[in-house]
PDB file of N, CA and C in Angstrom:
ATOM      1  N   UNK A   1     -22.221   9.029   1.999  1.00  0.00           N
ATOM      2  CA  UNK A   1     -21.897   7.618   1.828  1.00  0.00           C
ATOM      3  C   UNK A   1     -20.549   7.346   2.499  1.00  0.00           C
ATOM      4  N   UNK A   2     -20.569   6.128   2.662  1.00  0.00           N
ATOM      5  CA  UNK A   2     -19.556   5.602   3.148  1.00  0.00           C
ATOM      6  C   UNK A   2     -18.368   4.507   2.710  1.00  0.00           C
ATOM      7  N   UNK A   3     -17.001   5.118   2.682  1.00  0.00           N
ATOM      8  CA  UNK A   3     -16.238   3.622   1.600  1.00  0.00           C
ATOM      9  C   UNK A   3     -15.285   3.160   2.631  1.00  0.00           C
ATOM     10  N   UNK A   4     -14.481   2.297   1.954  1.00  0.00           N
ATOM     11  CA  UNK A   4     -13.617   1.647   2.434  1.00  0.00           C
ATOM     12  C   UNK A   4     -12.417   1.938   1.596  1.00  0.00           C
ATOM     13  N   UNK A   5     -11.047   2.061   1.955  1.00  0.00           N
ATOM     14  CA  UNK A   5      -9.983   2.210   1.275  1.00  0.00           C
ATOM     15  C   UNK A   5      -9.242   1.483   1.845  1.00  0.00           C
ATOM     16  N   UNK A   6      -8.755   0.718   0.793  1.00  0.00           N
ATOM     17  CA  UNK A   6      -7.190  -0.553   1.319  1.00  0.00           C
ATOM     18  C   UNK A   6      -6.598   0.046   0.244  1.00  0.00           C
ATOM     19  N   UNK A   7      -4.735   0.708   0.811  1.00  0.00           N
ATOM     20  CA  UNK A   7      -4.382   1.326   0.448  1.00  0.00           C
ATOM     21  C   UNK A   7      -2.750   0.621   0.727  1.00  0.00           C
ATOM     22  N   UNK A   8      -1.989  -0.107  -0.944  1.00  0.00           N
ATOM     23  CA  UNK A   8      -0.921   0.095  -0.628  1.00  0.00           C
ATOM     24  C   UNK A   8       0.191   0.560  -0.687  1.00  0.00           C
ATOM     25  N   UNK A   9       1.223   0.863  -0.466  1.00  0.00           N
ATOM     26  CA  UNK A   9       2.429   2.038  -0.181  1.00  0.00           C
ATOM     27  C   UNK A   9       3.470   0.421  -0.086  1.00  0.00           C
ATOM     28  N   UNK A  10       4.274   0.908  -1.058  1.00  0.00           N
ATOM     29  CA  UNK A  10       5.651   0.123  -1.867  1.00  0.00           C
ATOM     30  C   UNK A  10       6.707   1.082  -1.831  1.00  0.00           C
ATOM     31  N   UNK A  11       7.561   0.725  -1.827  1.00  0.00           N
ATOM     32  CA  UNK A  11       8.765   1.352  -2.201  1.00  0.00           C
ATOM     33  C   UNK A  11       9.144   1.001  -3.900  1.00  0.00           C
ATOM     34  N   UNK A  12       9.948   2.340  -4.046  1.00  0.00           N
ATOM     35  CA  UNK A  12       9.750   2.794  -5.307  1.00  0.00           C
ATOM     36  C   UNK A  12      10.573   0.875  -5.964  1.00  0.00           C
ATOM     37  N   UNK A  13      10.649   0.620  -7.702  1.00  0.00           N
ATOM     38  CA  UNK A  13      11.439  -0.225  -7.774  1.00  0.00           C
ATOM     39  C   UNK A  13      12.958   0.048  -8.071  1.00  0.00           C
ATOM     40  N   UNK A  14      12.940   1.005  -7.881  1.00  0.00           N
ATOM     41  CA  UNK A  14      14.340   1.760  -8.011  1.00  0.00           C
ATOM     42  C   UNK A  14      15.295   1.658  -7.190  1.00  0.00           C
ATOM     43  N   UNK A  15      14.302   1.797  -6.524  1.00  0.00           N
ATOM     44  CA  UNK A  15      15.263   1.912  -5.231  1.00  0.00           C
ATOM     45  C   UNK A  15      15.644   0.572  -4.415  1.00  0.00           C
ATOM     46  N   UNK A  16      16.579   0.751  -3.345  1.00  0.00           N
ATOM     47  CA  UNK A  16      17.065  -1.040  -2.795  1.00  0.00           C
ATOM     48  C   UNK A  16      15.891  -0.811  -1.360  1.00  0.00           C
ATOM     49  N   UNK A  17      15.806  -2.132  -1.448  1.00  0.00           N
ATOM     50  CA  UNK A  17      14.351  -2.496   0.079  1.00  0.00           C
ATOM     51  C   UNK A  17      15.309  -2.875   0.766  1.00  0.00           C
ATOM     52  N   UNK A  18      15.718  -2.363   1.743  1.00  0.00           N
ATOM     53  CA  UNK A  18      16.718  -3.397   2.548  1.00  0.00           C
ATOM     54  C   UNK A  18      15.708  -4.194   3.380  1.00  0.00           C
ATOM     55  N   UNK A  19      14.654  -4.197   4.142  1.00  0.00           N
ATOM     56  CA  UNK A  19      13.613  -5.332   4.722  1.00  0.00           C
ATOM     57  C   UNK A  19      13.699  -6.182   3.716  1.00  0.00           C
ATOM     58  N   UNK A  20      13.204  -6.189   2.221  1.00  0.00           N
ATOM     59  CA  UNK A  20      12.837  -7.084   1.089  1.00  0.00           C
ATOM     60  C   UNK A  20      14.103  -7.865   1.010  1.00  0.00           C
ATOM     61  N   UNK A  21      15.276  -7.149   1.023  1.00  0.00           N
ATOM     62  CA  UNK A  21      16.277  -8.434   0.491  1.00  0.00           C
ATOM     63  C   UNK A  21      16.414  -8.785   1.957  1.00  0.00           C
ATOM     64  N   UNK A  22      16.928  -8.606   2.701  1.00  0.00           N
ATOM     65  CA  UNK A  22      16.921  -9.655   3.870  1.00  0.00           C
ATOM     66  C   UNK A  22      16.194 -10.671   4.227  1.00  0.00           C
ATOM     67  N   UNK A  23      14.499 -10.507   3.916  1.00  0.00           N
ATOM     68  CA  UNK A  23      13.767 -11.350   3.919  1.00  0.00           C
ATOM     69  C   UNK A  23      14.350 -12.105   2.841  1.00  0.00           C
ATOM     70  N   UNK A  24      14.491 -11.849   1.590  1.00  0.00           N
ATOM     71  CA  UNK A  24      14.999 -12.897  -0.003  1.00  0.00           C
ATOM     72  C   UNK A  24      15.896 -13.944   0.175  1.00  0.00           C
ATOM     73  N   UNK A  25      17.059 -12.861   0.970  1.00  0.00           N
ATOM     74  CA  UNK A  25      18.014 -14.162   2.113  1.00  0.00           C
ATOM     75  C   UNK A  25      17.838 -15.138   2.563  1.00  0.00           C
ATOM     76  N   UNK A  26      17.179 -14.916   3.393  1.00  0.00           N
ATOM     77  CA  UNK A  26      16.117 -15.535   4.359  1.00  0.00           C
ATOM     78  C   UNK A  26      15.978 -16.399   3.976  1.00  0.00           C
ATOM     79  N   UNK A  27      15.222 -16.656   3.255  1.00  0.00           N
ATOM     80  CA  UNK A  27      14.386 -17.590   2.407  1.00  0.00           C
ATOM     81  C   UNK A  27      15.298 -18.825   2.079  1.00  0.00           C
ATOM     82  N   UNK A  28      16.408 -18.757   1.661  1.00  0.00           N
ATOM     83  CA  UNK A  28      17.502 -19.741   1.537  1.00  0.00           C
ATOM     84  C   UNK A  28      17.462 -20.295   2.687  1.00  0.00           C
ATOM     85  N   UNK A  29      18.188 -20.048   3.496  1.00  0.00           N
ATOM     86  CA  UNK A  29      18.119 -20.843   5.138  1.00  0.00           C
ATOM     87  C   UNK A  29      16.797 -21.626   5.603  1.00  0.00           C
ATOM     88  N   UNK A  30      15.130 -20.962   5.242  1.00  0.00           N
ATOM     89  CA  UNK A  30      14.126 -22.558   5.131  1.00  0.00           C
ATOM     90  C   UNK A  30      13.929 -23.264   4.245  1.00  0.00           C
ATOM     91  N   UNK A  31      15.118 -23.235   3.145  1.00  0.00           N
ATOM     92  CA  UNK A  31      14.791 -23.938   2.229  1.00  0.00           C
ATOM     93  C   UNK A  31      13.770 -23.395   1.198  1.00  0.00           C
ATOM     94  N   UNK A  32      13.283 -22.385   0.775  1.00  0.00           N
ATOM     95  CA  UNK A  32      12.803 -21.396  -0.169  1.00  0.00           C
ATOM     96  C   UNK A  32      13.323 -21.298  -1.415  1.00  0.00           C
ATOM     97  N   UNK A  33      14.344 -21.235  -1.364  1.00  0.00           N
ATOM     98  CA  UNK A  33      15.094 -20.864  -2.425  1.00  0.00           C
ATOM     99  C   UNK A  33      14.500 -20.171  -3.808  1.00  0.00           C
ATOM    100  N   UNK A  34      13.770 -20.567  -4.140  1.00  0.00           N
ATOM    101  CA  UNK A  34      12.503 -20.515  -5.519  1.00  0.00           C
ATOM    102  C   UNK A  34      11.540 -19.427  -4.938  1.00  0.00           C
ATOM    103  N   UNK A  35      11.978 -18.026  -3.345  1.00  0.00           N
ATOM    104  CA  UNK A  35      10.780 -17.443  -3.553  1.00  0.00           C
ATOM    105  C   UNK A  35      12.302 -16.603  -3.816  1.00  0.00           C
ATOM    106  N   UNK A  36      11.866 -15.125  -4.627  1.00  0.00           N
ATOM    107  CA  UNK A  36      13.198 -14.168  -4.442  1.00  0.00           C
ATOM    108  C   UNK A  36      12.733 -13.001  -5.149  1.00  0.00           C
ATOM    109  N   UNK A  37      13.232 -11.596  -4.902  1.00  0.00           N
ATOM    110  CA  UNK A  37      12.736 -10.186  -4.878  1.00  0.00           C
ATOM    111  C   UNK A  37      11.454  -9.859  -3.990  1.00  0.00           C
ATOM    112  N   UNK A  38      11.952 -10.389  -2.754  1.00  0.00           N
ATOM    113  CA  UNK A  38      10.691  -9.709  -2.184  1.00  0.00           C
ATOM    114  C   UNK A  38      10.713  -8.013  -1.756  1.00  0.00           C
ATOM    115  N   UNK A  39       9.378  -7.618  -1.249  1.00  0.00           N
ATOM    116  CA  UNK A  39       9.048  -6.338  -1.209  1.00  0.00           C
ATOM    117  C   UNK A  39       8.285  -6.366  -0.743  1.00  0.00           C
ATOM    118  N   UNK A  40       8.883  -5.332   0.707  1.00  0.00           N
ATOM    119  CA  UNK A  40       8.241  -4.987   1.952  1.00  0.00           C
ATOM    120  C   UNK A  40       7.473  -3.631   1.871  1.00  0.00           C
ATOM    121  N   UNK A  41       5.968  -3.453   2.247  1.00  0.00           N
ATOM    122  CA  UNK A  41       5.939  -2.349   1.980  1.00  0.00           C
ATOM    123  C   UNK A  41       4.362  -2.222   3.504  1.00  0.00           C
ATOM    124  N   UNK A  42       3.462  -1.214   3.033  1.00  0.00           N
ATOM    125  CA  UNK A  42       2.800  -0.939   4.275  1.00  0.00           C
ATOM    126  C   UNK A  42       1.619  -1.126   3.585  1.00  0.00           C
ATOM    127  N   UNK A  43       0.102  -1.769   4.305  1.00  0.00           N
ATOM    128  CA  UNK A  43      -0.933  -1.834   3.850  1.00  0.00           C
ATOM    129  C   UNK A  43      -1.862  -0.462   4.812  1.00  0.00           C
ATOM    130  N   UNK A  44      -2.550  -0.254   4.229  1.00  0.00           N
ATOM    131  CA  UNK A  44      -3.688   0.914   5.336  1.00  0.00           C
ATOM    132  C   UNK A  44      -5.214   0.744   4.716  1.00  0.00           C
ATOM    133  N   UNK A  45      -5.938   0.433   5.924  1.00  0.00           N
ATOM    134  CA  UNK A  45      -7.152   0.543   5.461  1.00  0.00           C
ATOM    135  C   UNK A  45      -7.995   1.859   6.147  1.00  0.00           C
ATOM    136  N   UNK A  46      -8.537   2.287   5.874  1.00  0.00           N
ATOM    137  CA  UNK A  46      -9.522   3.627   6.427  1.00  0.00           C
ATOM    138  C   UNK A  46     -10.624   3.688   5.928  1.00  0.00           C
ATOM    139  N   UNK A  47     -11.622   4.520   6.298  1.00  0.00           N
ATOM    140  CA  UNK A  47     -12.618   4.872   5.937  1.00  0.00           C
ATOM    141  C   UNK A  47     -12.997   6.558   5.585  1.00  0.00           C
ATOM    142  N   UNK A  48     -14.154   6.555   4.778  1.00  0.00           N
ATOM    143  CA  UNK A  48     -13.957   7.592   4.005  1.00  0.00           C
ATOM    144  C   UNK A  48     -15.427   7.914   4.085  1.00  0.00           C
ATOM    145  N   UNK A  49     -15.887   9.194   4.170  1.00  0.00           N
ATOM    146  CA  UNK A  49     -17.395   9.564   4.281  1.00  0.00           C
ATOM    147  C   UNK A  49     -17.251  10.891   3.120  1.00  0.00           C
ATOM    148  N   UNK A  50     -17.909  10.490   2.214  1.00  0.00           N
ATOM    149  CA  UNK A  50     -17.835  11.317   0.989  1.00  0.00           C
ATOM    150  C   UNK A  50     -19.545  11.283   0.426  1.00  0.00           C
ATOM    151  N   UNK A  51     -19.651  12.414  -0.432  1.00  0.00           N
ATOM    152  CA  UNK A  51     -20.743  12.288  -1.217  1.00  0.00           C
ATOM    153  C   UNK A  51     -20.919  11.488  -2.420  1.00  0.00           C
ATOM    154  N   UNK A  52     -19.446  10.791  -3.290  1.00  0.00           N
ATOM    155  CA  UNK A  52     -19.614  10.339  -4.059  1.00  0.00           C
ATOM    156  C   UNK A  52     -18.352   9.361  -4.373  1.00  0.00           C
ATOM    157  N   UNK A  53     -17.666   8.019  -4.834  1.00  0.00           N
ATOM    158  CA  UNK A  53     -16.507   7.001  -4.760  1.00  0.00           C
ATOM    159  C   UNK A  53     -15.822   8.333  -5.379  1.00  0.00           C
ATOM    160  N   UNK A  54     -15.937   9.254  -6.542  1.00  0.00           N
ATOM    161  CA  UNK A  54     -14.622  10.099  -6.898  1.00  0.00           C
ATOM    162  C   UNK A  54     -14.591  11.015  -6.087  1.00  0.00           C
ATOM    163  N   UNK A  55     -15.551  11.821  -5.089  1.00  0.00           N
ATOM    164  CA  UNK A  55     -14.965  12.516  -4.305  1.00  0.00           C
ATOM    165  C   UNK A  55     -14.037  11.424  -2.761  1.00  0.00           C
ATOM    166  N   UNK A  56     -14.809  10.444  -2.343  1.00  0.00           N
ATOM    167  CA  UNK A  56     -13.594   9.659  -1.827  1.00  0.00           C
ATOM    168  C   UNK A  56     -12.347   9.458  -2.485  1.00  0.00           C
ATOM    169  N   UNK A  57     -12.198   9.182  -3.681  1.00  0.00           N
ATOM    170  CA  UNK A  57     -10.725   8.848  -4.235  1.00  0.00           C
ATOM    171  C   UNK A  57      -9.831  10.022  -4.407  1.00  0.00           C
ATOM    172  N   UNK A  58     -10.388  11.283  -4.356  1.00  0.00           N
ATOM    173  CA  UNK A  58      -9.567  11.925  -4.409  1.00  0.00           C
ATOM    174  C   UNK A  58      -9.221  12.828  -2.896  1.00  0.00           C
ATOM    175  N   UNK A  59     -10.186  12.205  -2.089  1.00  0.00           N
ATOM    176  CA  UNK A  59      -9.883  12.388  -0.679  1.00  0.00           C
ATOM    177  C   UNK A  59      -8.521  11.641  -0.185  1.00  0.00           C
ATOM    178  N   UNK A  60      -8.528  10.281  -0.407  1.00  0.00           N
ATOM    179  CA  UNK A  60      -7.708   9.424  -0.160  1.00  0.00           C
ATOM    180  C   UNK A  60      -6.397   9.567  -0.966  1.00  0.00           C
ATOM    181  N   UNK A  61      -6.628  10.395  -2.504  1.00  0.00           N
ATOM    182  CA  UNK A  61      -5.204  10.435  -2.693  1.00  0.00           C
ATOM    183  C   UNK A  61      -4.656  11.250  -2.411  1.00  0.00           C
ATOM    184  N   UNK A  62      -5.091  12.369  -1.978  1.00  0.00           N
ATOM    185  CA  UNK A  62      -4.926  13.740  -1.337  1.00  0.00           C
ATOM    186  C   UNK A  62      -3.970  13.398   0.260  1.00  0.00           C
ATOM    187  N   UNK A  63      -5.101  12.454   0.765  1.00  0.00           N
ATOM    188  CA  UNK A  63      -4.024  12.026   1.972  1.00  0.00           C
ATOM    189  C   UNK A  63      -3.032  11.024   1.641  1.00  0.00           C
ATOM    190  N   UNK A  64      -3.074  10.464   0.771  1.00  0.00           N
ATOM    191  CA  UNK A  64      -1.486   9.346   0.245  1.00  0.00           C
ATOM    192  C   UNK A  64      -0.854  10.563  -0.272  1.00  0.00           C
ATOM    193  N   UNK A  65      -0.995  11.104  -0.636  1.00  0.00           N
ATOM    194  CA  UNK A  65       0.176  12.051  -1.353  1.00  0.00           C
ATOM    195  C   UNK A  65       1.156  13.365  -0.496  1.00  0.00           C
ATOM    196  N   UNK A  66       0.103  13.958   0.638  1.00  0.00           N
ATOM    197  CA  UNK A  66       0.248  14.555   1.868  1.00  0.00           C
ATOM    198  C   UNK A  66       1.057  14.317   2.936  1.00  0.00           C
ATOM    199  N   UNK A  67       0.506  12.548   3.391  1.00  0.00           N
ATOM    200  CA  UNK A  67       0.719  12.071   4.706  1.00  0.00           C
ATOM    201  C   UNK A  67       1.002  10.773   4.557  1.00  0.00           C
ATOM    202  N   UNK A  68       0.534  10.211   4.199  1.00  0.00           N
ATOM    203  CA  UNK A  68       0.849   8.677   4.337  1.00  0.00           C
ATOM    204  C   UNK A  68       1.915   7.739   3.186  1.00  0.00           C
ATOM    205  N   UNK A  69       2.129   8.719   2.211  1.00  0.00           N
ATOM    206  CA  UNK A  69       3.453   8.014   1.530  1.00  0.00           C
ATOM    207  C   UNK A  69       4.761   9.128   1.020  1.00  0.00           C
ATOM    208  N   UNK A  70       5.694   8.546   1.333  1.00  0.00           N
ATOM    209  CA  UNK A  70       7.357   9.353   0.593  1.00  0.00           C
ATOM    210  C   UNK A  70       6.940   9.439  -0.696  1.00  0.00           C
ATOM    211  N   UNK A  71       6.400  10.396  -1.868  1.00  0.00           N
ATOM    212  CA  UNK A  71       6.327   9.759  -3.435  1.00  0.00           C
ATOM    213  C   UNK A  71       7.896  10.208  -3.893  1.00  0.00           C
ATOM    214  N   UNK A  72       8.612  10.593  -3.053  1.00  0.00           N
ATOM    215  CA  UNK A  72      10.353  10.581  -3.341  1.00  0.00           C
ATOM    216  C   UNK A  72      10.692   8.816  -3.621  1.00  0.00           C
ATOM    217  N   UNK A  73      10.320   7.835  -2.578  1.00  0.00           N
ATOM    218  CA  UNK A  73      10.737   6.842  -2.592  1.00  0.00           C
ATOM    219  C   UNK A  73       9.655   5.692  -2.650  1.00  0.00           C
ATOM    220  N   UNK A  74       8.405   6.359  -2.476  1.00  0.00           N
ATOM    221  CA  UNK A  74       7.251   5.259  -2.512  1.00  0.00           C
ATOM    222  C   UNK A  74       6.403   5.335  -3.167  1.00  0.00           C
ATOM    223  N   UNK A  75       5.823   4.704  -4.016  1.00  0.00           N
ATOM    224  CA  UNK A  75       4.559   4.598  -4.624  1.00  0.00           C
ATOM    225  C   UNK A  75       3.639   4.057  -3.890  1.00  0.00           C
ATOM    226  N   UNK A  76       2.040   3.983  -4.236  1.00  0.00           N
ATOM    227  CA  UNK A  76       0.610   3.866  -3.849  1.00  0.00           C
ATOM    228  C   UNK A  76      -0.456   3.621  -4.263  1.00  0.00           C
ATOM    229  N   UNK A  77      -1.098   2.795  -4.128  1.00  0.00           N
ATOM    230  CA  UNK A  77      -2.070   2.426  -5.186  1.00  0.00           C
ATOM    231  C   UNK A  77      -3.547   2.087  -3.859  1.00  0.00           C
ATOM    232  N   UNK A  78      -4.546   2.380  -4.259  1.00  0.00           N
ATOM    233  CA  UNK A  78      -5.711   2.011  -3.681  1.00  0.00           C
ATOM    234  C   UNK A  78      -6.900   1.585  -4.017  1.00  0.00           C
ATOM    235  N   UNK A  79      -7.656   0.837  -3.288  1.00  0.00           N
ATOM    236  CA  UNK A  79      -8.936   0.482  -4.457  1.00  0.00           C
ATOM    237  C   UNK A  79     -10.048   0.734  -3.090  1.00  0.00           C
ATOM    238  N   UNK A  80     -11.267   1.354  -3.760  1.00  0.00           N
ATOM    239  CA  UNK A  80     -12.533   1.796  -2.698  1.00  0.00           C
ATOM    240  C   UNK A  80     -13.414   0.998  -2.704  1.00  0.00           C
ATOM    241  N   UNK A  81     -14.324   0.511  -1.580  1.00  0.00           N
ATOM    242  CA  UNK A  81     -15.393  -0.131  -1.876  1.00  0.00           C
ATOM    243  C   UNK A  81     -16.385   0.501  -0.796  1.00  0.00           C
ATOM    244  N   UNK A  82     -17.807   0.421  -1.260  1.00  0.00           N
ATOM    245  CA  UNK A  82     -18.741   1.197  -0.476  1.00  0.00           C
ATOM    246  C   UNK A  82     -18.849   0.352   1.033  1.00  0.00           C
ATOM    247  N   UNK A  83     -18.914   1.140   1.872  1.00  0.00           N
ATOM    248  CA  UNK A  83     -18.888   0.102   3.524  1.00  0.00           C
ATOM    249  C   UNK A  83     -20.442  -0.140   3.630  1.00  0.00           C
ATOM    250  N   UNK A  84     -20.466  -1.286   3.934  1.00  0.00           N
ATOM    251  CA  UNK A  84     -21.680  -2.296   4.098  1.00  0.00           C
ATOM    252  C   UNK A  84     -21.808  -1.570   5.552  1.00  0.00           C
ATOM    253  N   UNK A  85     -23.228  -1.493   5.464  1.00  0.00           N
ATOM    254  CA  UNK A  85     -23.940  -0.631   6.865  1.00  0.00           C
ATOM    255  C   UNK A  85     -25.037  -2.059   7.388  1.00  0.00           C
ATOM    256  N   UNK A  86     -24.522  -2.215   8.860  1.00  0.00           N
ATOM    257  CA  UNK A  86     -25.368  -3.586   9.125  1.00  0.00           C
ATOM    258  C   UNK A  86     -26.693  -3.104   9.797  1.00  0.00           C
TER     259      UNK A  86
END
């Protein structure tokens, strides 16, 4: 079978975003003011060919935890869905 993984990678809340507050800044100068704590982080989508959604999920966290996120400074969260075959 086949899934889909949208997968996102945040920085921890501990820690300072320097992208996030600059953008927060930002926001003052168009007149925003009322948006503030933002948080910049990375989206990933992939695909996954597994025999079953828990052997995908633990494919995918295997590679978030490996390769695709700092868990020193980033957290990750993902959600699977089966890929529609046309």
């Amino acid at each position: 079978m086949k899934f889909i993984a949208e997968i996102d990678i945040m920085p921890l809340k501990s820690l300072l975003d320097p992208q996030g507050k600059a953008v927060t800044g930002s926001m003052k100068n168009l007149g925003l003011s009322e948006i503030t704590n933002v948080r910049i982080g990375k989206h990933i989508t992939l695909e996954v060919e597994a025999a079953s959604k828990d052997d995908a999920s633990e494919m995918v966290t295997k590679a978030c935890k490996q390769l695709l996120a700092n868990e020193i400074m980033e957290s990750f969260s993902f959600e699977l869905s089966e890929a529609v075959t046309a």
